[in-house]
N, C-alpha and C. Protein backbone atom coordinates (compact mmCIF):
# COMPACT_ATOMS: atom_id res chain seq x y z
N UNK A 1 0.83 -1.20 0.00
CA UNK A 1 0.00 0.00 0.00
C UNK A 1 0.87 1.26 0.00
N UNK A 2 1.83 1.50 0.48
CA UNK A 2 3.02 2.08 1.04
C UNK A 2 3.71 2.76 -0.62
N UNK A 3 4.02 1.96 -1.03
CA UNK A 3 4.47 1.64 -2.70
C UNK A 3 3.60 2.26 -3.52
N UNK A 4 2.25 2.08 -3.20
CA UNK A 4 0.98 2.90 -4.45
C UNK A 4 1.34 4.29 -3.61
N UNK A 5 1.02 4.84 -2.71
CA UNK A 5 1.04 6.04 -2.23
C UNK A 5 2.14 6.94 -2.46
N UNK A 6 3.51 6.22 -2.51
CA UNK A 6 4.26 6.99 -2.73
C UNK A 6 4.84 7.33 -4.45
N UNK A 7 3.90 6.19 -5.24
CA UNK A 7 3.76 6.21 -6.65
C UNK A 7 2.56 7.26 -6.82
N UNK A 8 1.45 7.30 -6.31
CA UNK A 8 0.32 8.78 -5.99
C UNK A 8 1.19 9.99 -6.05
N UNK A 9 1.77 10.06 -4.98
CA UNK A 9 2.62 11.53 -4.38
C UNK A 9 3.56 11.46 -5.28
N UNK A 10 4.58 10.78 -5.81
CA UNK A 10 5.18 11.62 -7.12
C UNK A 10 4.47 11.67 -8.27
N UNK A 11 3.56 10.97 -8.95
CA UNK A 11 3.15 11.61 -9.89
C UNK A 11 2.03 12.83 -9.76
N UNK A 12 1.44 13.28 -8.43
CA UNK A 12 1.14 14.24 -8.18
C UNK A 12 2.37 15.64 -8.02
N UNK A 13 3.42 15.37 -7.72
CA UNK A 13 4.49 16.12 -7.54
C UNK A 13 4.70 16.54 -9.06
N UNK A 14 4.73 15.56 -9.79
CA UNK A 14 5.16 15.78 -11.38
C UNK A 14 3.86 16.64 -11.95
N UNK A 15 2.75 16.43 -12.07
CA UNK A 15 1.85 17.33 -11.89
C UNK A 15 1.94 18.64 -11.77
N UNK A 16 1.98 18.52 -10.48
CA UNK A 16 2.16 20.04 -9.73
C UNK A 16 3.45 21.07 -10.76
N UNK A 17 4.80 20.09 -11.28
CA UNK A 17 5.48 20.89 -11.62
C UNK A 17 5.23 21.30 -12.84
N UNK A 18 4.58 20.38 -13.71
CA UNK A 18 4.10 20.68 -15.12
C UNK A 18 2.95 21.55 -14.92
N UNK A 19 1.94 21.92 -14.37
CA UNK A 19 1.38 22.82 -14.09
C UNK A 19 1.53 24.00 -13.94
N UNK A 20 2.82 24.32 -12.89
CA UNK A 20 3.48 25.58 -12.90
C UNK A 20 3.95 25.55 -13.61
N UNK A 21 4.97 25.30 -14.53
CA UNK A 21 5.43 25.40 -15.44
C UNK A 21 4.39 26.02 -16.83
N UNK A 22 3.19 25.36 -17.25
CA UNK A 22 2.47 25.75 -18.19
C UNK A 22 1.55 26.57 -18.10
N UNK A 23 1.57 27.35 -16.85
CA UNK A 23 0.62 28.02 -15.81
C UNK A 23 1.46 29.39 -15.38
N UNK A 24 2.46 29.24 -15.66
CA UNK A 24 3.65 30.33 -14.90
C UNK A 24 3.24 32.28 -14.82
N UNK A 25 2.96 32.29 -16.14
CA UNK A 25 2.65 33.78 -16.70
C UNK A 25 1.45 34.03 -15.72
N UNK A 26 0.43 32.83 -15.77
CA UNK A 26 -1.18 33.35 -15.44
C UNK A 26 -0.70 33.34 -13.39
N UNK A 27 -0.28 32.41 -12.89
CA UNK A 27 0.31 32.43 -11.41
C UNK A 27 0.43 33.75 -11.43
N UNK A 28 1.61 34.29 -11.86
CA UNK A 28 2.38 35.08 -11.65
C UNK A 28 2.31 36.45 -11.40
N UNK A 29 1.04 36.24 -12.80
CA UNK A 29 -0.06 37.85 -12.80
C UNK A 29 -1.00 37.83 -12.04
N UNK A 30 -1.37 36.85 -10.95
CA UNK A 30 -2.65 36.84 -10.07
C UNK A 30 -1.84 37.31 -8.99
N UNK A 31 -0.97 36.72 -8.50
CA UNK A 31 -0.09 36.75 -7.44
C UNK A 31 0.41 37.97 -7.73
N UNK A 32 0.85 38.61 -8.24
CA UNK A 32 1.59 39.91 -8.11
C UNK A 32 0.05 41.07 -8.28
N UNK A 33 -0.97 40.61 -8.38
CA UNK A 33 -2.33 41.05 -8.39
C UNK A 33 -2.75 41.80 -6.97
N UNK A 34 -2.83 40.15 -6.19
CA UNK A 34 -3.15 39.92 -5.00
C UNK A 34 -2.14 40.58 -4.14
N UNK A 35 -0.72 40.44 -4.09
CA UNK A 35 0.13 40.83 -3.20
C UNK A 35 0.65 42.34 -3.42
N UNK A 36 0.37 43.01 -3.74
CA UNK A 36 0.74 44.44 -4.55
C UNK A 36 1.38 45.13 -3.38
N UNK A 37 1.75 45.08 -1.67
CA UNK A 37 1.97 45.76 -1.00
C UNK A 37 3.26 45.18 -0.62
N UNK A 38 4.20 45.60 0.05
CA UNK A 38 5.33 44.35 1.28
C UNK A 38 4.53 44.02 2.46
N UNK A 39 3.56 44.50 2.54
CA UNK A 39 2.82 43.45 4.34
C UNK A 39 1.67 42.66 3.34
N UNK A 40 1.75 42.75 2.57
CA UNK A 40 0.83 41.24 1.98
C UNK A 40 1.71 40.55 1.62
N UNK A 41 2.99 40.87 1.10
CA UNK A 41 3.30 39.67 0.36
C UNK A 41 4.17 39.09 1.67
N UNK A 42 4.56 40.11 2.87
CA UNK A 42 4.63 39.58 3.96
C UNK A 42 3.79 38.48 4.42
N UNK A 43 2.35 39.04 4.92
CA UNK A 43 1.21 38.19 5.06
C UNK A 43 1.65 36.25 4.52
N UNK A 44 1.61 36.64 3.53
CA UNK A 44 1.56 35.60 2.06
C UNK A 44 2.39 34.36 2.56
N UNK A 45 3.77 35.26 3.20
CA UNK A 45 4.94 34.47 2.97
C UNK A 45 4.55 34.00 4.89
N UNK A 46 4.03 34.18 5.57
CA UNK A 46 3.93 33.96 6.96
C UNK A 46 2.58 32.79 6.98
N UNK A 47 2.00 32.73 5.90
CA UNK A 47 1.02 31.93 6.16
C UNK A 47 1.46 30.54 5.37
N UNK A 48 1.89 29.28 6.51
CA UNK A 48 2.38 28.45 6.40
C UNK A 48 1.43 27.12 6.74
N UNK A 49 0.42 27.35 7.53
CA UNK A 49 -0.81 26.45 7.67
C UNK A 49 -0.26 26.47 9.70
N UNK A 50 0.51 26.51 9.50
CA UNK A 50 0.88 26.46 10.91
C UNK A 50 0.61 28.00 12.09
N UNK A 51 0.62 28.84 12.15
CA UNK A 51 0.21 29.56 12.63
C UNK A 51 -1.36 30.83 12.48
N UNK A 52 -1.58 30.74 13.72
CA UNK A 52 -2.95 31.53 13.76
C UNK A 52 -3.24 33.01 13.08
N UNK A 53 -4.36 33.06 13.12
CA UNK A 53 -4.36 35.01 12.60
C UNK A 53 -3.81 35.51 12.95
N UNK A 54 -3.81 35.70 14.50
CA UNK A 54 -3.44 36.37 15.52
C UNK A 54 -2.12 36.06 15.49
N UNK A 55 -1.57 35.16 15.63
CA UNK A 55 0.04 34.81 15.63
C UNK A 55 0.44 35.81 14.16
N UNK A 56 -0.25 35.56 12.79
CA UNK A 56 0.63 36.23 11.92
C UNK A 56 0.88 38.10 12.05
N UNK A 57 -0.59 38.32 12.44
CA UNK A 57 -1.02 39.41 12.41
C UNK A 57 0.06 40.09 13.70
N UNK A 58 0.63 39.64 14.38
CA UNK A 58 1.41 39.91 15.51
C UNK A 58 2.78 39.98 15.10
N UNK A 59 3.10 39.01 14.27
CA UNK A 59 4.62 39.21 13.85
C UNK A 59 5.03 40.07 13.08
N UNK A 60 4.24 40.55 12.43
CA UNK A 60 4.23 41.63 11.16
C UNK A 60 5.16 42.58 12.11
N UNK A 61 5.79 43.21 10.90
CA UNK A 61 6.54 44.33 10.41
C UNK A 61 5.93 45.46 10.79
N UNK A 62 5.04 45.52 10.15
CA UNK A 62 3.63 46.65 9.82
C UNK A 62 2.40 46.17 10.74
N UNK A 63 2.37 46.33 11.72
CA UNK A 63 1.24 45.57 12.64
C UNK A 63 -0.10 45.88 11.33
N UNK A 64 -1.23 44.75 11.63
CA UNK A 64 -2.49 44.83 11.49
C UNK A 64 -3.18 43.62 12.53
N UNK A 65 -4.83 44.25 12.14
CA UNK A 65 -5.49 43.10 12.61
C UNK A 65 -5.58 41.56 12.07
N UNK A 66 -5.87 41.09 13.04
CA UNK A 66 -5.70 39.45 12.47
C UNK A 66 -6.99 39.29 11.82
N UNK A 67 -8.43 39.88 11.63
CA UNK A 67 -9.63 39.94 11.04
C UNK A 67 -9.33 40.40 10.02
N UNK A 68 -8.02 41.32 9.60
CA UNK A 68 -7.82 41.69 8.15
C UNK A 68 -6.83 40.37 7.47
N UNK A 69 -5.98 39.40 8.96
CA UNK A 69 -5.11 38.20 7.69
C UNK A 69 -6.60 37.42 7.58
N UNK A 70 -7.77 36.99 8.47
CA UNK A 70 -8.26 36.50 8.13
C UNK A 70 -9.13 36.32 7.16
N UNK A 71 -9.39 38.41 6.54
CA UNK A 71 -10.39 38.52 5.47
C UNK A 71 -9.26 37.98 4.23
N UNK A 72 -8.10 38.45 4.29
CA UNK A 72 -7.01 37.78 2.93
C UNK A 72 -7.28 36.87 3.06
N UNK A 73 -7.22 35.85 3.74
CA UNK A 73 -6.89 34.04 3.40
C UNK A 73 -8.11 33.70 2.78
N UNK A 74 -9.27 34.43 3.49
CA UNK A 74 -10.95 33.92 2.83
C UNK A 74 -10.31 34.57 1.20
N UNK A 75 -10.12 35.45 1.24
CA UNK A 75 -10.20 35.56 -0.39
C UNK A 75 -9.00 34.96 -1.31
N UNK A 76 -7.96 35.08 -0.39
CA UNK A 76 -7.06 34.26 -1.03
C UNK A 76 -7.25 32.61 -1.83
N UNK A 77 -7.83 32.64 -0.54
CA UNK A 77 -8.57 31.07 -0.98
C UNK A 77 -9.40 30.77 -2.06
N UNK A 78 -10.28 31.66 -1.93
CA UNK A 78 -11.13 32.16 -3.42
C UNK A 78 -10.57 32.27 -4.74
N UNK A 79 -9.53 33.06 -4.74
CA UNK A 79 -8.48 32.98 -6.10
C UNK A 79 -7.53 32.05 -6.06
N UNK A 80 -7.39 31.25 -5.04
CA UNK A 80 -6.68 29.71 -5.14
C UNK A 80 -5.39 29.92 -5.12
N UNK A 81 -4.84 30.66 -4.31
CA UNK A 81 -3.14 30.90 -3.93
C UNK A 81 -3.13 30.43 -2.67
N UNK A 82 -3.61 30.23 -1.67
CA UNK A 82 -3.94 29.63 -0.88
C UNK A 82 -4.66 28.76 -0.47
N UNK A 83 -4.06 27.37 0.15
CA UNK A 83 -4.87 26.30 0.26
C UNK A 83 -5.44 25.66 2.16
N UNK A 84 -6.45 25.15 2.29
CA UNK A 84 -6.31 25.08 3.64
C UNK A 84 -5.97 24.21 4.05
N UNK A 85 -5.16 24.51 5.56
CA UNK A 85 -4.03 23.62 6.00
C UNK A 85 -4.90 22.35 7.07
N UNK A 86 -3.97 21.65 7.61
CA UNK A 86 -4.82 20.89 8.47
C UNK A 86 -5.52 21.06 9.75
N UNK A 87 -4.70 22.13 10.26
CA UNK A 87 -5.68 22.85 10.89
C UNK A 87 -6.95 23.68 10.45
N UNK A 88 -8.03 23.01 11.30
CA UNK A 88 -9.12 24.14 10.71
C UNK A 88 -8.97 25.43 10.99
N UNK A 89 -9.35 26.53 10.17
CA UNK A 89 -9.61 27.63 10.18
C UNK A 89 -8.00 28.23 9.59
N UNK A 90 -7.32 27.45 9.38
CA UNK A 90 -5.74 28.02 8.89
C UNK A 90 -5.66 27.60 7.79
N UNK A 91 -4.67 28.36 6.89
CA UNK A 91 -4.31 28.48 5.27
C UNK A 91 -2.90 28.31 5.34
N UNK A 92 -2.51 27.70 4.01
CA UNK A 92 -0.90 27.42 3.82
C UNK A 92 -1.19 28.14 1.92
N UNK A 93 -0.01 28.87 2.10
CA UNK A 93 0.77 29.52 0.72
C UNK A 93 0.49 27.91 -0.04
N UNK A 94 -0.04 28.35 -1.76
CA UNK A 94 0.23 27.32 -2.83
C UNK A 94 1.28 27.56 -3.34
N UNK A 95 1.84 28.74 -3.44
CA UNK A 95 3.27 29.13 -3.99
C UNK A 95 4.08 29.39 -3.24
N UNK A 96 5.55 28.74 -3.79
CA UNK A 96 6.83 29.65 -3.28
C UNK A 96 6.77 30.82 -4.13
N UNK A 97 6.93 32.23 -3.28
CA UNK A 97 6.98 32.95 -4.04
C UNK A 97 8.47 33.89 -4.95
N UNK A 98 9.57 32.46 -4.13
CA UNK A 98 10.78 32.85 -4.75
C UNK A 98 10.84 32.64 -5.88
N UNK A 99 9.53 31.39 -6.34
CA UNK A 99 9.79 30.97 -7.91
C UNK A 99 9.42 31.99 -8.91
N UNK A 100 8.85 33.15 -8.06
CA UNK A 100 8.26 33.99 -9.00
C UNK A 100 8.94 35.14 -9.29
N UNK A 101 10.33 35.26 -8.31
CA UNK A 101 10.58 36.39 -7.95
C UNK A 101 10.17 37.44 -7.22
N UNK A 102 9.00 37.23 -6.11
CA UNK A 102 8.54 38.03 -5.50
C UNK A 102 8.88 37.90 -3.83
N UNK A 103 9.43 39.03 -3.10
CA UNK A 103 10.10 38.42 -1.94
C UNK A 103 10.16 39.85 -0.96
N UNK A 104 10.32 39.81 0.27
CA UNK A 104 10.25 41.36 0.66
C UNK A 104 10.68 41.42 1.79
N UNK A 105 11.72 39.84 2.01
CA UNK A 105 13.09 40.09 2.70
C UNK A 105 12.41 39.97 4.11
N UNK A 106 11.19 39.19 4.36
CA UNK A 106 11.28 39.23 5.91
C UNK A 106 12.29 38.67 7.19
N UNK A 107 13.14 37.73 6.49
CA UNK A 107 13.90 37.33 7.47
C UNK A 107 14.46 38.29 8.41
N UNK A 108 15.08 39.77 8.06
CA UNK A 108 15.46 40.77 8.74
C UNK A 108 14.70 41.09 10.28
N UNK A 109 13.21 40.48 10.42
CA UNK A 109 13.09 41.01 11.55
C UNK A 109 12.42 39.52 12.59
N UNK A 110 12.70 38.36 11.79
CA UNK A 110 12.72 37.37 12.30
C UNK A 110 13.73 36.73 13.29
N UNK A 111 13.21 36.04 14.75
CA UNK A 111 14.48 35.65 15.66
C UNK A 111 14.98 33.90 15.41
């Protein structure tokens, strides 16, 4: 069983890359759509499926409310750059957004 699943997950992986790949231009122009600020594409890059509104909305650079990461992820989700994570009520990034070239250097205020 072990053997089919991990024959599933790479040809889903292969997928995924031929997708971006034939998909790249249209990604690229939604995403640079959606993220047009540095505390969104902050936002963007902080939402990992693993932490809360409130947790992202706290680490920021640029404080905001966590009812504003939570109105992004609802819509994010909507335009499908974001997928939801296993936690309920949390979102994980569909893109790296290094592949796109889009980046806004948060490590600087990370410990």
């Amino acid at each position: 069983m072990s053997s089919n699943n991990d024959k599933l997950e790479s040809l889903l992986e292969e997928f995924l890359l031929l997708y971006k790949f034939v998909n790249k231009n249209m990604i690229a122009e939604k995403i640079q759509n959606e993220l047009s600020t540095s505390q969104l594409i902050e936002i963007y890059e902080k939402t990992n499926g693993e932490h809360s509104t409130r947790e992202v909305a706290s680490s920021l650079r640029e404080k905001c409310s966590h009812g504003k990461v939570y109105t992004l992820w609802n819509k994010w989700a909507r335009v499908g750059i974001v997928v939801p994570a296993k936690q309920k009520g949390r979102y994980k990034a569909a893109f790296n957004l290094d592949e796109f070239g889009i980046s806004c250097n948060t490590e600087e205020g990370e410990e």
